[in-house]
C-alpha atoms as a PDB file:
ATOM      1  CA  UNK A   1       0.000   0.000   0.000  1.00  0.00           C
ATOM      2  CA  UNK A   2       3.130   2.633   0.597  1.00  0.00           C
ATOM      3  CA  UNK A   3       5.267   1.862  -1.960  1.00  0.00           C
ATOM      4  CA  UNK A   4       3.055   1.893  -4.720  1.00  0.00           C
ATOM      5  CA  UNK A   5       2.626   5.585  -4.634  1.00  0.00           C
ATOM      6  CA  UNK A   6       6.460   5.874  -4.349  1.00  0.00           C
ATOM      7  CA  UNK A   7       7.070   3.488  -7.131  1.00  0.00           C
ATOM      8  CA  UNK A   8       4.878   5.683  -9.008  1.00  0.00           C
ATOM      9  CA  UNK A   9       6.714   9.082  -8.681  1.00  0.00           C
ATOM     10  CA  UNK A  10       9.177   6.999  -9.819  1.00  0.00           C
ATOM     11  CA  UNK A  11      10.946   5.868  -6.795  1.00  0.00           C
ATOM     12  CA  UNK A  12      13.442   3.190  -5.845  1.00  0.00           C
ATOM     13  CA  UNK A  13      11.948   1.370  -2.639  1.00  0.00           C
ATOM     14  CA  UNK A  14      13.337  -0.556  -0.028  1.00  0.00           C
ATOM     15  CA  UNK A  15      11.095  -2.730   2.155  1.00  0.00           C
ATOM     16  CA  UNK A  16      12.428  -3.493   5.858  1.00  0.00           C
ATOM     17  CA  UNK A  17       9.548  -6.020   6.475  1.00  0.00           C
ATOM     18  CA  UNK A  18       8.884  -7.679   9.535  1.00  0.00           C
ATOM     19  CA  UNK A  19      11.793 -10.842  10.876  1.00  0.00           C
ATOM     20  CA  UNK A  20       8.413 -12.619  11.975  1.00  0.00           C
ATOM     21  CA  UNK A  21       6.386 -12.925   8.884  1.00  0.00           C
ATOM     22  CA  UNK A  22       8.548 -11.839   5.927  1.00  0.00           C
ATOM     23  CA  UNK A  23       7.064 -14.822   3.766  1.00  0.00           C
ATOM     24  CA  UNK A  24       4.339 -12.734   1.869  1.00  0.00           C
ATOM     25  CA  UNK A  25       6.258  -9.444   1.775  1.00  0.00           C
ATOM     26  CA  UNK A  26       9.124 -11.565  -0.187  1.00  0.00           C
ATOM     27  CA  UNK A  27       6.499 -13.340  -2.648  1.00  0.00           C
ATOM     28  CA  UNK A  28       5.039  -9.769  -3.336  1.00  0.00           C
ATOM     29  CA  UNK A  29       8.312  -8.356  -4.421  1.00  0.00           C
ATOM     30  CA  UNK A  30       9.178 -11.400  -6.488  1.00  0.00           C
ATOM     31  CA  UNK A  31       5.591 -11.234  -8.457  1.00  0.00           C
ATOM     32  CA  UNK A  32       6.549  -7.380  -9.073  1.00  0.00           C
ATOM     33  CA  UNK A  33       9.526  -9.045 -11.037  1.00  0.00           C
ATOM     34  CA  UNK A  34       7.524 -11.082 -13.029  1.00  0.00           C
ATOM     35  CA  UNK A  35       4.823  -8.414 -14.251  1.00  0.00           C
ATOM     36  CA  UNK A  36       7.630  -6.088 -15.531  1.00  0.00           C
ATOM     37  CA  UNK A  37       8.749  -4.227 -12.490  1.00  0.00           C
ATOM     38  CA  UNK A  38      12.750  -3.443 -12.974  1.00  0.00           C
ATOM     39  CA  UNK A  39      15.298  -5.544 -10.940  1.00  0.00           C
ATOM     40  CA  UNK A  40      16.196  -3.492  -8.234  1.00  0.00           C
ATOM     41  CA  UNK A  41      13.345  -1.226  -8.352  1.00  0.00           C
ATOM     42  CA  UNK A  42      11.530  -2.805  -5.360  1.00  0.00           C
ATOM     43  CA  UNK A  43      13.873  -4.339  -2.732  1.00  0.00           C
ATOM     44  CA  UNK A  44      13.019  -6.481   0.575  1.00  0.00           C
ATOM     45  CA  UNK A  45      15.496  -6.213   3.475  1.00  0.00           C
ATOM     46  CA  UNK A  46      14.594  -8.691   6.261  1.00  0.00           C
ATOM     47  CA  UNK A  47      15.887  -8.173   9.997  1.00  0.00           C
ATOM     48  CA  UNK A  48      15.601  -6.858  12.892  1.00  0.00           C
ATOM     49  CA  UNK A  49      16.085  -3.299  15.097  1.00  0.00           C
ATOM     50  CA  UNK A  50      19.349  -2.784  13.174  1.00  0.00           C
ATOM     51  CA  UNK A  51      18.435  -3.455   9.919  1.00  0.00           C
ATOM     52  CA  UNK A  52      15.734  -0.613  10.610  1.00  0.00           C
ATOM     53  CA  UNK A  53      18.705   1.409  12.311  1.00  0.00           C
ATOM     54  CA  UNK A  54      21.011   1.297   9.373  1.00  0.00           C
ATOM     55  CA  UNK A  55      18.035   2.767   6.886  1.00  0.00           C
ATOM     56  CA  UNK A  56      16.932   5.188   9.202  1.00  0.00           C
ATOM     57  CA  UNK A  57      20.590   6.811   9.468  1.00  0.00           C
ATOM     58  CA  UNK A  58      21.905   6.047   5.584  1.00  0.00           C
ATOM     59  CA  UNK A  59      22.384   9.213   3.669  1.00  0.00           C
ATOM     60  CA  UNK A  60      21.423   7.891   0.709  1.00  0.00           C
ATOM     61  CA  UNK A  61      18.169   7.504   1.383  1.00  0.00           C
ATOM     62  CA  UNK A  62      15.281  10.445   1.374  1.00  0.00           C
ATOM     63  CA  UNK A  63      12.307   9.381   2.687  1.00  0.00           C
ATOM     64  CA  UNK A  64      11.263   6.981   5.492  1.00  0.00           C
ATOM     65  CA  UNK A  65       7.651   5.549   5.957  1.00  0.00           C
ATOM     66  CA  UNK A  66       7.369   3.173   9.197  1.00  0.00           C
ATOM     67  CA  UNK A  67       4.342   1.498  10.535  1.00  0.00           C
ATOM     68  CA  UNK A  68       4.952   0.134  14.240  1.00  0.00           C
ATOM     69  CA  UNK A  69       5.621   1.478  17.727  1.00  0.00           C
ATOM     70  CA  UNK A  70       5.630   5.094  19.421  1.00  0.00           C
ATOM     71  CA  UNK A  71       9.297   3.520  21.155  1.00  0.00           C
ATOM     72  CA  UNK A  72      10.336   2.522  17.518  1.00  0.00           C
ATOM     73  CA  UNK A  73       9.354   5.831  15.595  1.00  0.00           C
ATOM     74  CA  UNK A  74      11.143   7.687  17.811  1.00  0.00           C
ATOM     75  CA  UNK A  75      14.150   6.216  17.450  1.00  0.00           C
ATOM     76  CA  UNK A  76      13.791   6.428  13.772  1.00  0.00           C
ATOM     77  CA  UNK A  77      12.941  10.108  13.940  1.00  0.00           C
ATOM     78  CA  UNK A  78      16.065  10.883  15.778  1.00  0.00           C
ATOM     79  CA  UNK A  79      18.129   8.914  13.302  1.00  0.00           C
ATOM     80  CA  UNK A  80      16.535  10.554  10.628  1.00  0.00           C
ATOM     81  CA  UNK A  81      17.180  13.975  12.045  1.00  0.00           C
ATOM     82  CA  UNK A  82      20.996  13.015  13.174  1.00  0.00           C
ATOM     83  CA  UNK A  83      21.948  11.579   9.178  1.00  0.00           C
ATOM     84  CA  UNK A  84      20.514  13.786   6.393  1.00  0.00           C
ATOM     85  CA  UNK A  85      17.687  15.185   8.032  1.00  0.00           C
ATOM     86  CA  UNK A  86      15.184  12.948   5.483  1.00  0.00           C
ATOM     87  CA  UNK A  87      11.511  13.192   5.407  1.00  0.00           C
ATOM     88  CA  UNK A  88       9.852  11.058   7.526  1.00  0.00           C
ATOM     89  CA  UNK A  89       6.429   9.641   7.722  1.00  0.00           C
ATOM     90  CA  UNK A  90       4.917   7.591  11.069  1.00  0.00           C
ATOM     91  CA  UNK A  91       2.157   5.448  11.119  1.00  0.00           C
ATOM     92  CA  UNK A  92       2.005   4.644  15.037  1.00  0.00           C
ATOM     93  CA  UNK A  93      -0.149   2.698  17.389  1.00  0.00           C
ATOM     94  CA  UNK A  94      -2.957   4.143  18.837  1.00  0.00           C
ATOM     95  CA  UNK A  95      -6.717   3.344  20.493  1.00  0.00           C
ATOM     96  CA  UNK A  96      -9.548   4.029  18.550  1.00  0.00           C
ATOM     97  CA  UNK A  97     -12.749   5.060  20.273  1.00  0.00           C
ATOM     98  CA  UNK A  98     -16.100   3.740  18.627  1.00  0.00           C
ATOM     99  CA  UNK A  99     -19.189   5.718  20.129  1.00  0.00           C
ATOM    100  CA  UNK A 100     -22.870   4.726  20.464  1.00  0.00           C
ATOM    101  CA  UNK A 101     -25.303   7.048  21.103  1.00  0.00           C
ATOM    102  CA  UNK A 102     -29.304   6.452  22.203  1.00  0.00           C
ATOM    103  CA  UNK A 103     -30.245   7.226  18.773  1.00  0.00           C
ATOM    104  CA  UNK A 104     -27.968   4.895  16.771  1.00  0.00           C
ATOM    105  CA  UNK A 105     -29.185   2.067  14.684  1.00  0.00           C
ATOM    106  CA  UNK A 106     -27.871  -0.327  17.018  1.00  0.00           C
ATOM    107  CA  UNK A 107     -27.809  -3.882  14.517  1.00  0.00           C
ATOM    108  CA  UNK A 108     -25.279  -1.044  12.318  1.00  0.00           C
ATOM    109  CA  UNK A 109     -23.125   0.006  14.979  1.00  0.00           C
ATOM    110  CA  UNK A 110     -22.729  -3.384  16.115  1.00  0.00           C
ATOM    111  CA  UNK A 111     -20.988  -4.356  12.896  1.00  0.00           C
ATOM    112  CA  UNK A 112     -17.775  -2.600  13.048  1.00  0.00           C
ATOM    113  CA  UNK A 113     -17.490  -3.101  16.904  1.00  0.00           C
ATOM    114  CA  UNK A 114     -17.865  -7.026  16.365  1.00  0.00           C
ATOM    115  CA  UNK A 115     -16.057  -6.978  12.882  1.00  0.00           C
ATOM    116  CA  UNK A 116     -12.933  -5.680  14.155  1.00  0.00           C
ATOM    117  CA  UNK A 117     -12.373  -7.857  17.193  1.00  0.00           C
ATOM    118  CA  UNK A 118     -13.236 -10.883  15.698  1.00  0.00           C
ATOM    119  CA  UNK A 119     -10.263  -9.833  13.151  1.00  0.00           C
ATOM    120  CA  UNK A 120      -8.070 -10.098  16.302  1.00  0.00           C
ATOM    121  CA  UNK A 121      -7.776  -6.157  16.456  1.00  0.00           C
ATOM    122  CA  UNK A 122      -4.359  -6.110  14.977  1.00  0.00           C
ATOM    123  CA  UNK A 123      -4.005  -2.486  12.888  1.00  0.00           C
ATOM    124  CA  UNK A 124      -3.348   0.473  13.999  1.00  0.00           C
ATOM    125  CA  UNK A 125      -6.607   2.204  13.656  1.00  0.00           C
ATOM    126  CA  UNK A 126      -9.430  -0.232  14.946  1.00  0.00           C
ATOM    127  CA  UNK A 127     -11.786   0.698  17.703  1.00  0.00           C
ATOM    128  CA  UNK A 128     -10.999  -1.187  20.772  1.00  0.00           C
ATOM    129  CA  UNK A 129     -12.509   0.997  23.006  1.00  0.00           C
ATOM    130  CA  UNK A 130     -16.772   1.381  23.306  1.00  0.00           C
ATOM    131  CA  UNK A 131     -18.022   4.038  24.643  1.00  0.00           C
ATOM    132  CA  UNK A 132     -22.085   3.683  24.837  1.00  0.00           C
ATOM    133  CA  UNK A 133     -24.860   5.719  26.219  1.00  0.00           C
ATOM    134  CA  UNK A 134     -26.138   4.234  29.857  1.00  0.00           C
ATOM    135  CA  UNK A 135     -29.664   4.054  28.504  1.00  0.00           C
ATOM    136  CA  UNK A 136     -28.904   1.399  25.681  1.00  0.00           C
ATOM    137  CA  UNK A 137     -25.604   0.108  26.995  1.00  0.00           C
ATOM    138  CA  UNK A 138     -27.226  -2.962  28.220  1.00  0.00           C
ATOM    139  CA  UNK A 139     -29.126  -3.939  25.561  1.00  0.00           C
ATOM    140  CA  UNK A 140     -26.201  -3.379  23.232  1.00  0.00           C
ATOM    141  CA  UNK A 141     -23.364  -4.940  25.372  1.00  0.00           C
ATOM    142  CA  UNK A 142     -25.892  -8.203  25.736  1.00  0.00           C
ATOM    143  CA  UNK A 143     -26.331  -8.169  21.572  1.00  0.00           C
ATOM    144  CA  UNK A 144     -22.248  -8.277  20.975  1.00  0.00           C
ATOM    145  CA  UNK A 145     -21.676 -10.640  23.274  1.00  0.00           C
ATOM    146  CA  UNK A 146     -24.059 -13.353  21.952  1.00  0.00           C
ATOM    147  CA  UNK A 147     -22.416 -12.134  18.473  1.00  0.00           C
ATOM    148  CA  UNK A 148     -18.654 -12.313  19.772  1.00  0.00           C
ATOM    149  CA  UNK A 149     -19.695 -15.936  21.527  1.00  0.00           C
ATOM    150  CA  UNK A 150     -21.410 -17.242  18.522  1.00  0.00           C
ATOM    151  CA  UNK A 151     -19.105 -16.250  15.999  1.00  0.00           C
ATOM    152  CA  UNK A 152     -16.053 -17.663  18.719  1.00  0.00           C
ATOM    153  CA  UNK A 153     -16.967 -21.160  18.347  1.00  0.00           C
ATOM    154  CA  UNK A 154     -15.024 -21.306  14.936  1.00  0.00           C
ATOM    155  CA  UNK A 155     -12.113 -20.104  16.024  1.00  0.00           C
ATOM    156  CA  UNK A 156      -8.651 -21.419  15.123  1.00  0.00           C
ATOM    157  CA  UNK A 157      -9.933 -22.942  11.517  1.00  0.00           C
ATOM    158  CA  UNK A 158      -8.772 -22.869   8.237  1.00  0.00           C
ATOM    159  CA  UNK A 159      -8.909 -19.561   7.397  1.00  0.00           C
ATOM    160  CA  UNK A 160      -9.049 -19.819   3.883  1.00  0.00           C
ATOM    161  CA  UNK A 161     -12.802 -21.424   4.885  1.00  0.00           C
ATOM    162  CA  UNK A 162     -15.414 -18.723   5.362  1.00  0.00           C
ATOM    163  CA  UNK A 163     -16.957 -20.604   8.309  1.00  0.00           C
ATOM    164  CA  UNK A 164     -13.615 -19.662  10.241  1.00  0.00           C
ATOM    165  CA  UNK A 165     -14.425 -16.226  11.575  1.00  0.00           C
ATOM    166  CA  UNK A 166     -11.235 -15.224  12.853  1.00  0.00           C
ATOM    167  CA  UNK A 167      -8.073 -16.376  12.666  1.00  0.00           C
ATOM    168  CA  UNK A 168      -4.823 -16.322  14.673  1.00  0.00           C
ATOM    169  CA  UNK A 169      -2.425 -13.430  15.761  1.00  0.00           C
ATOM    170  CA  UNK A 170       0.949 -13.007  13.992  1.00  0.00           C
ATOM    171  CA  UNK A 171       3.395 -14.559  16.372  1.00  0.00           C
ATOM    172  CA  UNK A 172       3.423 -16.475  19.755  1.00  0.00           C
ATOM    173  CA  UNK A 173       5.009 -13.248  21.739  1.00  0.00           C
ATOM    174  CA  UNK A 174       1.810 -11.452  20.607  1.00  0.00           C
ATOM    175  CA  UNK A 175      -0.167 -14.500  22.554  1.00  0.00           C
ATOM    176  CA  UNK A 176       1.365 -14.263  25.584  1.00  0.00           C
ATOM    177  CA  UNK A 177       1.109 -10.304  24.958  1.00  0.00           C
ATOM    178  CA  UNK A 178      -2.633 -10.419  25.009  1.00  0.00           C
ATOM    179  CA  UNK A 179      -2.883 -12.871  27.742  1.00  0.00           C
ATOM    180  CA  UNK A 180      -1.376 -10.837  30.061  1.00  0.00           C
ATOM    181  CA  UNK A 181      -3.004  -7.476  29.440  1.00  0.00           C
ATOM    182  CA  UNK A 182      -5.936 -10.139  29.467  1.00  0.00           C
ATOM    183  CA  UNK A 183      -5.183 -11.259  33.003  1.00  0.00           C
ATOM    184  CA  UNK A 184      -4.263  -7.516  34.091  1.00  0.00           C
ATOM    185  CA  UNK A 185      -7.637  -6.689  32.865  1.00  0.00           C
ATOM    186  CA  UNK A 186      -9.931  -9.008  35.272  1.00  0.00           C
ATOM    187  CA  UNK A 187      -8.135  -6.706  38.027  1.00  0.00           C
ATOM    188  CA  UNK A 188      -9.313  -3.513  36.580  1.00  0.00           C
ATOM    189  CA  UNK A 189     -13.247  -4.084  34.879  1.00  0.00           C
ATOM    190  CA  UNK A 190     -15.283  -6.931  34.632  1.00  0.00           C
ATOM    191  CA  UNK A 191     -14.376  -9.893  31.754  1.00  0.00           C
ATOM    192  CA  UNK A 192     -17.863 -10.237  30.415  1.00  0.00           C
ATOM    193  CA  UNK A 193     -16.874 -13.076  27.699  1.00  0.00           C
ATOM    194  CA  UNK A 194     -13.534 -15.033  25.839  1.00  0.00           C
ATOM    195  CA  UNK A 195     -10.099 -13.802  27.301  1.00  0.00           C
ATOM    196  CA  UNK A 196      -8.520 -17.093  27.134  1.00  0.00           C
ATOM    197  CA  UNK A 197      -5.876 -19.825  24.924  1.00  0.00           C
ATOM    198  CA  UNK A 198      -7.620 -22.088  22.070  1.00  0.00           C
ATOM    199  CA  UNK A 199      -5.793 -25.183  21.649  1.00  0.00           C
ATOM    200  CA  UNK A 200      -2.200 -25.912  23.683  1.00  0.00           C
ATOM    201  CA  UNK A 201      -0.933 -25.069  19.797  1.00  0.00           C
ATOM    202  CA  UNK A 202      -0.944 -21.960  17.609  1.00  0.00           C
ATOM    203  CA  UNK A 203      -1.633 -18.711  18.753  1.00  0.00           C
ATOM    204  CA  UNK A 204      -4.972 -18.385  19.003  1.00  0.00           C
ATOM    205  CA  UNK A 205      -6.949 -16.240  21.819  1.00  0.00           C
ATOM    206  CA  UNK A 206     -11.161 -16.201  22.679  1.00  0.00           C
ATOM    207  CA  UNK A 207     -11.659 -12.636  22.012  1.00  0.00           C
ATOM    208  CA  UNK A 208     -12.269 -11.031  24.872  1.00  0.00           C
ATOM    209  CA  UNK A 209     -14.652  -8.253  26.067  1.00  0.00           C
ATOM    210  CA  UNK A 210     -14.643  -6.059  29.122  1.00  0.00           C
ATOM    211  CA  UNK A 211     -17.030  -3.599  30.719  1.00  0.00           C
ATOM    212  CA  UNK A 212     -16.978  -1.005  33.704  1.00  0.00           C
ATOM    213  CA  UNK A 213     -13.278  -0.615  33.676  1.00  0.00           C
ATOM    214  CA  UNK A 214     -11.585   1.578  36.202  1.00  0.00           C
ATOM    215  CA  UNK A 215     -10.796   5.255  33.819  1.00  0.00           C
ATOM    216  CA  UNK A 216      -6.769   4.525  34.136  1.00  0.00           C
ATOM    217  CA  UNK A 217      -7.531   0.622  33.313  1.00  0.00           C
ATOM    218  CA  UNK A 218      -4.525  -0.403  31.158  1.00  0.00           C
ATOM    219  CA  UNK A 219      -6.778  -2.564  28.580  1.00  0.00           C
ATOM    220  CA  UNK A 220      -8.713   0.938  28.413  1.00  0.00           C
ATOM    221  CA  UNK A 221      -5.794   3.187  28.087  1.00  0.00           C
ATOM    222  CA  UNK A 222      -2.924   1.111  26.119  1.00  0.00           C
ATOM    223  CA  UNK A 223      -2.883  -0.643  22.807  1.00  0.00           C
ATOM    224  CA  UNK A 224      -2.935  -4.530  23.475  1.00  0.00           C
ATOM    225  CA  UNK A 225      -3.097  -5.487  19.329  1.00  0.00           C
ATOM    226  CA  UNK A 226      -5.099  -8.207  19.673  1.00  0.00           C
ATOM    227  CA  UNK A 227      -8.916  -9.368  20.128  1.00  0.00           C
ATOM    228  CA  UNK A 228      -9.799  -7.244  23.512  1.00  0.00           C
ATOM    229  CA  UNK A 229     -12.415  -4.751  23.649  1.00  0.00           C
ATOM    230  CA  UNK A 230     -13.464  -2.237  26.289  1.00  0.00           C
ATOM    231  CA  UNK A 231     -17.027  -0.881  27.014  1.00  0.00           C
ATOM    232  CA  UNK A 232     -17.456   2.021  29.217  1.00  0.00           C
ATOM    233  CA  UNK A 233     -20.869   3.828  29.684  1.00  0.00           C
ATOM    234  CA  UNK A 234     -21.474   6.995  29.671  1.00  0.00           C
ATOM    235  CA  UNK A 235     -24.074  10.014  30.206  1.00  0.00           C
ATOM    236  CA  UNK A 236     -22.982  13.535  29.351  1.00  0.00           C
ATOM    237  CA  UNK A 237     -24.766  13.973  26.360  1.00  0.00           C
ATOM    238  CA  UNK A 238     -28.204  13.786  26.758  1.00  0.00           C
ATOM    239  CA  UNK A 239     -29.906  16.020  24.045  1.00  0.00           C
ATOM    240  CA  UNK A 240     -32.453  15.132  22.018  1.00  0.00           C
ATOM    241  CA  UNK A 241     -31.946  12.679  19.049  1.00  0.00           C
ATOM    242  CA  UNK A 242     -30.125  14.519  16.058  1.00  0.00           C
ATOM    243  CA  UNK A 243     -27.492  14.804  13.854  1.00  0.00           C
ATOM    244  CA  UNK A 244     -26.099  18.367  14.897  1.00  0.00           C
ATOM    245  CA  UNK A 245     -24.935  15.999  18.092  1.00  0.00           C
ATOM    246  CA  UNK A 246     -22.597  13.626  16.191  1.00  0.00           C
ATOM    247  CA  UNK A 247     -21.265  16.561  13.891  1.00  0.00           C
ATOM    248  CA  UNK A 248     -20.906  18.479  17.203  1.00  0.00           C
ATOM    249  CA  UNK A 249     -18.953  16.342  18.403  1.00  0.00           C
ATOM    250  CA  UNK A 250     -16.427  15.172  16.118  1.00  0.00           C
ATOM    251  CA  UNK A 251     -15.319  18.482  15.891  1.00  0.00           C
ATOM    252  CA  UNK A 252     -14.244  18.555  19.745  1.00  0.00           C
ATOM    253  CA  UNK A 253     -12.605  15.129  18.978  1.00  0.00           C
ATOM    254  CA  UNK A 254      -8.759  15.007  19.026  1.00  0.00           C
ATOM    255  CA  UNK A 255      -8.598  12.533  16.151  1.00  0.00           C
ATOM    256  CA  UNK A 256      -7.195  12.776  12.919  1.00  0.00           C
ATOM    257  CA  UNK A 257     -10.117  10.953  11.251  1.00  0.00           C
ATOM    258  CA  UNK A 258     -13.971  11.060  12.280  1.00  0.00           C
ATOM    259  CA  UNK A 259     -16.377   8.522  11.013  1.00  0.00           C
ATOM    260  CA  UNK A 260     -20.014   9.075  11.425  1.00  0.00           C
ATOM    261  CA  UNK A 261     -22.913   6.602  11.255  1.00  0.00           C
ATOM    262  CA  UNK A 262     -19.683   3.478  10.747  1.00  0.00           C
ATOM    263  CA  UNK A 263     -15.906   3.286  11.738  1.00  0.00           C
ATOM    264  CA  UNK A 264     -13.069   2.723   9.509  1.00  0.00           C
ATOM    265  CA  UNK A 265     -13.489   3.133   5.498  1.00  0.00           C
ATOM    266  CA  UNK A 266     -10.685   5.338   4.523  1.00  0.00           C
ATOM    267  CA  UNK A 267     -11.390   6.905   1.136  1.00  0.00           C
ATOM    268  CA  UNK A 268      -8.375   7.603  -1.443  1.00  0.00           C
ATOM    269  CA  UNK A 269      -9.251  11.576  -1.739  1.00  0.00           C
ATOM    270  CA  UNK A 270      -8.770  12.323   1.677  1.00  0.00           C
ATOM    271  CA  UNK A 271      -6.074  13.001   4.246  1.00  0.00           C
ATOM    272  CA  UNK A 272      -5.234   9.469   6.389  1.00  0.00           C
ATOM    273  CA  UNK A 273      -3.651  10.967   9.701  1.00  0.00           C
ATOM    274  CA  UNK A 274      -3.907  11.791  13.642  1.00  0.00           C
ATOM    275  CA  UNK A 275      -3.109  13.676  16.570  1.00  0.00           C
ATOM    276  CA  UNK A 276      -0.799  13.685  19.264  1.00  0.00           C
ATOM    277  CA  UNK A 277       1.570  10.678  18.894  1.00  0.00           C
ATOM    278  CA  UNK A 278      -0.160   8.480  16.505  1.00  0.00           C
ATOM    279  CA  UNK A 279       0.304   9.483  13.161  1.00  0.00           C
ATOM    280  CA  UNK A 280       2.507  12.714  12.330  1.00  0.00           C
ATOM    281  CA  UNK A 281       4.252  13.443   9.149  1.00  0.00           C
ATOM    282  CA  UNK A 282       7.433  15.675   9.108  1.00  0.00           C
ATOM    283  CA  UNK A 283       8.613  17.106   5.410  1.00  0.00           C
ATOM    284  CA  UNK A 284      12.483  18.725   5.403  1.00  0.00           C
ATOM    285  CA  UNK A 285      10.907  20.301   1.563  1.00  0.00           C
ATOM    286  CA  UNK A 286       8.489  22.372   2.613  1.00  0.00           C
ATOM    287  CA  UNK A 287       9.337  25.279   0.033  1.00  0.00           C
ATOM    288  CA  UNK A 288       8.810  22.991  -2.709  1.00  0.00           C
ATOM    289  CA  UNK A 289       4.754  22.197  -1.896  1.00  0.00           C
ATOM    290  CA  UNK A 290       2.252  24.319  -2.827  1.00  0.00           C
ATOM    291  CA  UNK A 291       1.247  26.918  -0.836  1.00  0.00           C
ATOM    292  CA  UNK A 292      -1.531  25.172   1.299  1.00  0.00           C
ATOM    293  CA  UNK A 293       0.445  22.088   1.702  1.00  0.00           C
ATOM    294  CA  UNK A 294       2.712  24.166   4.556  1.00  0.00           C
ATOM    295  CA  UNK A 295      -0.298  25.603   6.358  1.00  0.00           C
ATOM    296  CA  UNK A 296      -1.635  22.126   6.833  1.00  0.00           C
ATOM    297  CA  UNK A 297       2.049  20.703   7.922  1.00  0.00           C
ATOM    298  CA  UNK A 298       1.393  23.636  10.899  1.00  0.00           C
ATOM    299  CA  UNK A 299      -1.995  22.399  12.205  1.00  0.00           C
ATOM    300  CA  UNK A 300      -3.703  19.148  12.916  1.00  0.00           C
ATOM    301  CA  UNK A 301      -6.019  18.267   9.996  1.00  0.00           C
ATOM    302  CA  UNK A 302      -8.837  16.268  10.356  1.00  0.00           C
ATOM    303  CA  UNK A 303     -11.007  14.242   8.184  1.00  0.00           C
ATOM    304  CA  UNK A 304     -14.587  13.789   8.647  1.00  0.00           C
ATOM    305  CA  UNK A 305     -16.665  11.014   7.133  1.00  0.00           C
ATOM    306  CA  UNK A 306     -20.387  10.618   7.196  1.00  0.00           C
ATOM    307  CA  UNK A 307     -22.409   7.667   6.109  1.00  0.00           C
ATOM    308  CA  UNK A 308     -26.286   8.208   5.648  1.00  0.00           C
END
C-alpha cells in the first residue's frame, strides 16, 4: 500500500519487512519481477532493530515511511534527524474510540465493533474501546456478546474457509502479549466473555470483552493489538436525538479521522492521519509544496466522514 505511490513518482523502494512474517512481503516483491517491475526497483530487506537502524541513518536515502511502535518511531525520527535530516512519515499505534449514542441504529453500529475484534484487532486504527450511552448500553453490550460468543466457536480454523471467523495473531510473543493485558484486565473491569488460549498449539486467543473498567484501566488506556475490547458507559450527552450531536462532536474530537454513522473506510481523496503521537508526518521540503500544503504541515487536519 506505501510503496506503490512511491514506485509511481518513480521511486526506488526498499522494504524493511517484519523478521516474523517476511514470507508474503518476499512473494510480493518477487511477483513485481515477473509483471515487468525493474530488478532493483523494489527491494526487501529482512531483519531486525538494526536493519531498521542502518536505513533510518543512511544518507542515501530520502524518505522513510514506518508502521509500528511510538518507542520505535522515535528512534527512527532521531536517526533521521541526526543523518541527512530525510523526510519522515509515522504510522504509530494508537486506540480508537467507537461511540454509540441512544439514537444509533444499534444492529449497524454493532458491525464494526464485532467486525474488528473478531479480526483479532491487529491495525493500527481499529476501535478497541466502546463508549455507549447508559440508557442502551445494556441492551447493546448483551447483543455483541451473543455475536462475539457465537461467531467464537469457529475459532482457530482454516482460514481460507469462510466458516472460520477469525483467525490467529501473527506470532506467539503477541499471545502471551494479550494474555497478560488479558489477566491484568480481570483486576481492573469486569471480563464479560472469551479472554482465554484455544488449543495448547498456535496462537490463538477467545476474544475477549470487558465492561466497567476503572478510567486509568490499562486494557482501556494502552494498545494490546489483539482481540480485547473495552465498554465504558457513559451520560454527558443527553440532548435530544439529532445529527447536529454527532457533527458536534467530532469536531471537539482530538482525532485525525472522524467517522459518522460506521468506523473505519478510509477513502483515497482524503487526508489518512492523527493527533498527538499516533500518526505525524514531518517534510524537510516544505518550500517545494504548494502553498496550502505548509499551512496544513502547521496544524492538525482532520477528516470527517459521514455515512447516511
Amino acid at each position: 500500500m506505501k510503496a506503490a505511490p512511491g514506485l509511481a513518482c518513480g521511486n526506488s523502494i526498499i522494504i524493511k519487512t517484519s523478521e516474523l512474517n517476511p514470507f508474503s512481503t518476499l512473494f510480493m516483491v518477487s511477483l513485481a519481477t515477473q509483471v515487468g517491475i525493474p530488478p532493483g526497483t523494489l527491494n526487501c530487506l529482512i531483519g531486525g532493530p538494526d536493519v531498521g537502524e542502518a536505513l533510518s541513518s543512511h544518507m542515501d536515502i530520502r524518505k522513510i515511511s514506518f508502521t509500528g511502535s511510538i518507542k520505535a518511531g522515535k528512534l527512527i525520527q532521531v536517526a533521521a534527524a541526526n543523518s541527512n535530516l530525510k523526510s519522515v512519515t509515522l504510522e504509530l499505534g494508537g486506540e480508537s474510540p467507537l461511540i454509540v449514542f441512544p439514537n444509533a441504529d444499534l444492529e449497524r453500529a454493532l458491525q464494526p465493533a464485532t467486525m474488528f475484534l473478531l479480526m483479532n484487532d491487529q491495525g493500527c486504527a481499529l476501535p478497541t474501546r466502546l463508549y455507549v450511552h447508559e440508557t442502551i448500553a445494556d441492551e447493546f453490550t448483551a447483543k455483541l456478546k451473543n455475536i462475539v460468543e457465537e461467531h467464537g466457536r469457529n475459532i482457530g480454523g482454516d482460514p481460507n474457509l469462510p466458516s472460520t471467523s477469525s483467525s490467529l495473531l501473527y506470532h506467539r510473543r503477541q499471545k502471551e502479549v494479550v494474555l497478560s493485558y488479558i489477566q491484568t484486565g480481570i483486576k481492573e473491569a469486569t471480563l464479560l466473555t472469551g479472554g482465554k488460549p484455544i488449543g495448547a498449539k498456535g496462537c490463538y486467543v477467545e476474544p475477549a470483552i470487558f465492561v466497567d473498567p476503572y478510567p486509568d484501566a490499562k486494557v482501556l488506556r494502552e494498545e494490546i493489538f489483539g482481540p480485547v475490547l473495552v465498554i465504558v458507559r457513559f451520560s454527558t450527552e443527553d440532548e435530544t436525538a439529532d445529527l447536529s450531536r454527532a457533527l458536534r462532536l467530532s469536531q471537539k474530537l482530538e482525532a485525525g479521522t472522524v467517522s459518522v454513522n460506521g468506523a473505519g473506510g478510509l477513502q483515497p481523496n482524503v487526508p489518512m492521519g492523527g493527533w498527538k503521537r499516533r500518526f505525524f508526518q514531518i517534510s524537510s521540503q516544505l518550500g517545494h509544496l504548494p502553498p496550502e500544503w505548509p499551512l496544513l504541515a502547521r496544524g492538525n487536519p482532520k477528516c470527517g466522514i459521514r455515512r447516511e
